[in-house]
C-alpha atoms as a PDB file:
ATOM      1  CA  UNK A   1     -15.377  67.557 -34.132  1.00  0.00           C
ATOM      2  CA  UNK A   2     -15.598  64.011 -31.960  1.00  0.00           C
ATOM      3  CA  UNK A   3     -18.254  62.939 -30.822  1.00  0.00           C
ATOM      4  CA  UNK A   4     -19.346  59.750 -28.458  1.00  0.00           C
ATOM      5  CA  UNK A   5     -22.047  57.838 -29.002  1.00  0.00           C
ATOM      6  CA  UNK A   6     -23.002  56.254 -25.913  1.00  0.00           C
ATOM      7  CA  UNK A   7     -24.467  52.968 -25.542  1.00  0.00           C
ATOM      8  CA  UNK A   8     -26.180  53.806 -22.356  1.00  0.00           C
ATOM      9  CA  UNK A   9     -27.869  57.044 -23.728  1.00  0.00           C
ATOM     10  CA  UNK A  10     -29.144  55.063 -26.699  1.00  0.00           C
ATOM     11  CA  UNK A  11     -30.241  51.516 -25.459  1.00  0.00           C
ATOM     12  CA  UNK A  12     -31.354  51.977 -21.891  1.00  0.00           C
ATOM     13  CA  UNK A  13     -32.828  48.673 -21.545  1.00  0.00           C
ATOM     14  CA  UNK A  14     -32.129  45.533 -23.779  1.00  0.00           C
ATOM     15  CA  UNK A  15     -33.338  45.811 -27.900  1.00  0.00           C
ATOM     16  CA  UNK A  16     -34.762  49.661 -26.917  1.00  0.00           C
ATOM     17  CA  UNK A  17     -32.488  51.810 -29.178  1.00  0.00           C
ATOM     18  CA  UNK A  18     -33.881  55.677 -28.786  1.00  0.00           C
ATOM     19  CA  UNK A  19     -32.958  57.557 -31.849  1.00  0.00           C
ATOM     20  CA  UNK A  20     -35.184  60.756 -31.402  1.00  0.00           C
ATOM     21  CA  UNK A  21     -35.640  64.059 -29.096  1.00  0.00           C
ATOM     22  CA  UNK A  22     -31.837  64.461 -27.370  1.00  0.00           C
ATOM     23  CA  UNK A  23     -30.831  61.387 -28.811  1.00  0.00           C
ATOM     24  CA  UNK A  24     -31.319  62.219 -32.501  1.00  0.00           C
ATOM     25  CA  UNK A  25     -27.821  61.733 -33.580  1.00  0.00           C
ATOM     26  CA  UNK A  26     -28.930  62.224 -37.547  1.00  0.00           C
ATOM     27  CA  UNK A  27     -30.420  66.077 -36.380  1.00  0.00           C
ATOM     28  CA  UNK A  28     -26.582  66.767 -34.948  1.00  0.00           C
ATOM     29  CA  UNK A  29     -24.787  65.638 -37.416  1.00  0.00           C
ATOM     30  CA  UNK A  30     -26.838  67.335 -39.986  1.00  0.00           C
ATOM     31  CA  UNK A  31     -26.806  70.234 -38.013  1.00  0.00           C
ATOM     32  CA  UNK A  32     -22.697  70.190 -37.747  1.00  0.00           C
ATOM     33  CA  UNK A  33     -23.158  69.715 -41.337  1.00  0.00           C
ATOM     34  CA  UNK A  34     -24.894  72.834 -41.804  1.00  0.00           C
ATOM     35  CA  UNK A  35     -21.997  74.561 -40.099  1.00  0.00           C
ATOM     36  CA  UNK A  36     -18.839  72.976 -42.623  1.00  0.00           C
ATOM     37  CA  UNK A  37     -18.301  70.629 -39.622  1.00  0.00           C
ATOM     38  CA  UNK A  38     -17.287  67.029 -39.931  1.00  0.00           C
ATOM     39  CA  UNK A  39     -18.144  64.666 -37.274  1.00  0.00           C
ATOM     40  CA  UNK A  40     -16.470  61.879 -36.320  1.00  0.00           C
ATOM     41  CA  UNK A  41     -18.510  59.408 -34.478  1.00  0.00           C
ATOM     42  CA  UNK A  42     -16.783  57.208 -31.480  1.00  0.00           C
ATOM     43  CA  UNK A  43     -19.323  54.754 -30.920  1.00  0.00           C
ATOM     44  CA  UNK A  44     -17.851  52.695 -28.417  1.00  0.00           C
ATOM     45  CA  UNK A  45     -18.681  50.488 -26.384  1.00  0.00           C
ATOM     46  CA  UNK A  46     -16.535  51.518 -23.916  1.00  0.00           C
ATOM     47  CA  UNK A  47     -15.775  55.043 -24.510  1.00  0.00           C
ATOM     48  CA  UNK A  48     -14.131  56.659 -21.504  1.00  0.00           C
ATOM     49  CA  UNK A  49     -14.188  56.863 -17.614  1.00  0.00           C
ATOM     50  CA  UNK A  50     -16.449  60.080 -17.860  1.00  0.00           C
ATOM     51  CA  UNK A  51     -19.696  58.240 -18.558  1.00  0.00           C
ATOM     52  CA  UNK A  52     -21.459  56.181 -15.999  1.00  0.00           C
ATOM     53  CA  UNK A  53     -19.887  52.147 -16.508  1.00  0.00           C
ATOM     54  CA  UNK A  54     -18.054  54.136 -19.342  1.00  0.00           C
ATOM     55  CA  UNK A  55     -20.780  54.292 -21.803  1.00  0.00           C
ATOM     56  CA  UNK A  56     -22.023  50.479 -21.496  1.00  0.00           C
ATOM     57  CA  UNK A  57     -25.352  50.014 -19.927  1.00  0.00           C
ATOM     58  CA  UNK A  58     -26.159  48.965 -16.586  1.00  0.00           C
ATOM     59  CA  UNK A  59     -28.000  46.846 -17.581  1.00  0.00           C
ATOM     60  CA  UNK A  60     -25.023  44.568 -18.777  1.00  0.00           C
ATOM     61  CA  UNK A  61     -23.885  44.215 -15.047  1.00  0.00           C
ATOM     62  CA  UNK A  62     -27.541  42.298 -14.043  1.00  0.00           C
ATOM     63  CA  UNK A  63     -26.612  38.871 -12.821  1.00  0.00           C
ATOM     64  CA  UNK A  64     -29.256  37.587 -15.735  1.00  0.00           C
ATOM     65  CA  UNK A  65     -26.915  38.564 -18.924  1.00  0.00           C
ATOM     66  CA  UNK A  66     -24.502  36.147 -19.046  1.00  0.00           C
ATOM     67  CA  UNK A  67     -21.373  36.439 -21.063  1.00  0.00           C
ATOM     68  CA  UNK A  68     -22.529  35.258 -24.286  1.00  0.00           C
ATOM     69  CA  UNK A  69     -25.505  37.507 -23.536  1.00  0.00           C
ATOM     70  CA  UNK A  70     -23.129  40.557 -23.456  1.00  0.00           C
ATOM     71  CA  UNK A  71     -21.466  39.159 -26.677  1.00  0.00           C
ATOM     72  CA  UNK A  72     -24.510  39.075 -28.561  1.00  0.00           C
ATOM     73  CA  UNK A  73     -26.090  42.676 -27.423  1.00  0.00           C
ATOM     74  CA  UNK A  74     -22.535  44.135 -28.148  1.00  0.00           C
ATOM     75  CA  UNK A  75     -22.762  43.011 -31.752  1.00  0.00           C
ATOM     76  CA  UNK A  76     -26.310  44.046 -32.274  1.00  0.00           C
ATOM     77  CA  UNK A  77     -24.935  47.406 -30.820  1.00  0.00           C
ATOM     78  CA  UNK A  78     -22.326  47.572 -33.156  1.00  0.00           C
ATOM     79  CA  UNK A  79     -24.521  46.064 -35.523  1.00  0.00           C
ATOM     80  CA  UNK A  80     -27.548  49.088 -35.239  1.00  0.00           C
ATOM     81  CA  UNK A  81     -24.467  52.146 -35.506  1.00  0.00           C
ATOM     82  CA  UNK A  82     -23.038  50.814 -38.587  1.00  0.00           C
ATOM     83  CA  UNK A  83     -26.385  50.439 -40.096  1.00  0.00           C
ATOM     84  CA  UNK A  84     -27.602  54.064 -38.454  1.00  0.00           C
ATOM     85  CA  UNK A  85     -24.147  55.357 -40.213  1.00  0.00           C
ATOM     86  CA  UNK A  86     -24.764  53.879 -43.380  1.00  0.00           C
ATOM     87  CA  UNK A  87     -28.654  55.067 -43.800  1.00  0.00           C
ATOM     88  CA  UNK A  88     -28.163  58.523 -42.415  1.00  0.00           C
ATOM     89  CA  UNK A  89     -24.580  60.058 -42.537  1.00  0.00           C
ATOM     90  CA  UNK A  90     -23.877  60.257 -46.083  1.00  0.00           C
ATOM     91  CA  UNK A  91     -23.612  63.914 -45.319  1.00  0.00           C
END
């Protein structure tokens, strides 16, 4: 199965990643696990017209994040799913 992993439903405000309760990515994919099912994740950060802003958070329109801003919280995004990947999904 696919899966996204939005960056809105993760990192509501700026360096606040929530990992835990409906967020708890690790419990899902262990749990799809559990079932024979692989997961692949689609982390984003835009990941479709569905989501509100398409997954990013709304926090990236405030006029005090400035380009470079966004450049730098994207990567640390990027940054914390790669790292969340590598530590937990060796499923």
């Amino acid at each position: 199965m696919q899966t996204y992993v939005p960056w809105n439903y993760h990192e509501v405000s700026p360096g606040s990643f929530k990992w835990d309760g409906q967020q708890d990515l690790e419990a899902f994919i262990r749990l799809a696990a559990k079932h024979d099912m692989l997961v692949i994740l689609r982390p984003g950060p835009y990941i479709c017209a569905e989501y509100n802003f398409g997954g990013l958070p709304a926090w990236l329109g405030s006029s005090v994040v400035s380009a470079i801003e966004i450049f730098c919280v994207w990567t640390t995004w990027h940054f914390c799913v790669s790292l969340f990947h590598r530590l937990h999904c060796t499923v």
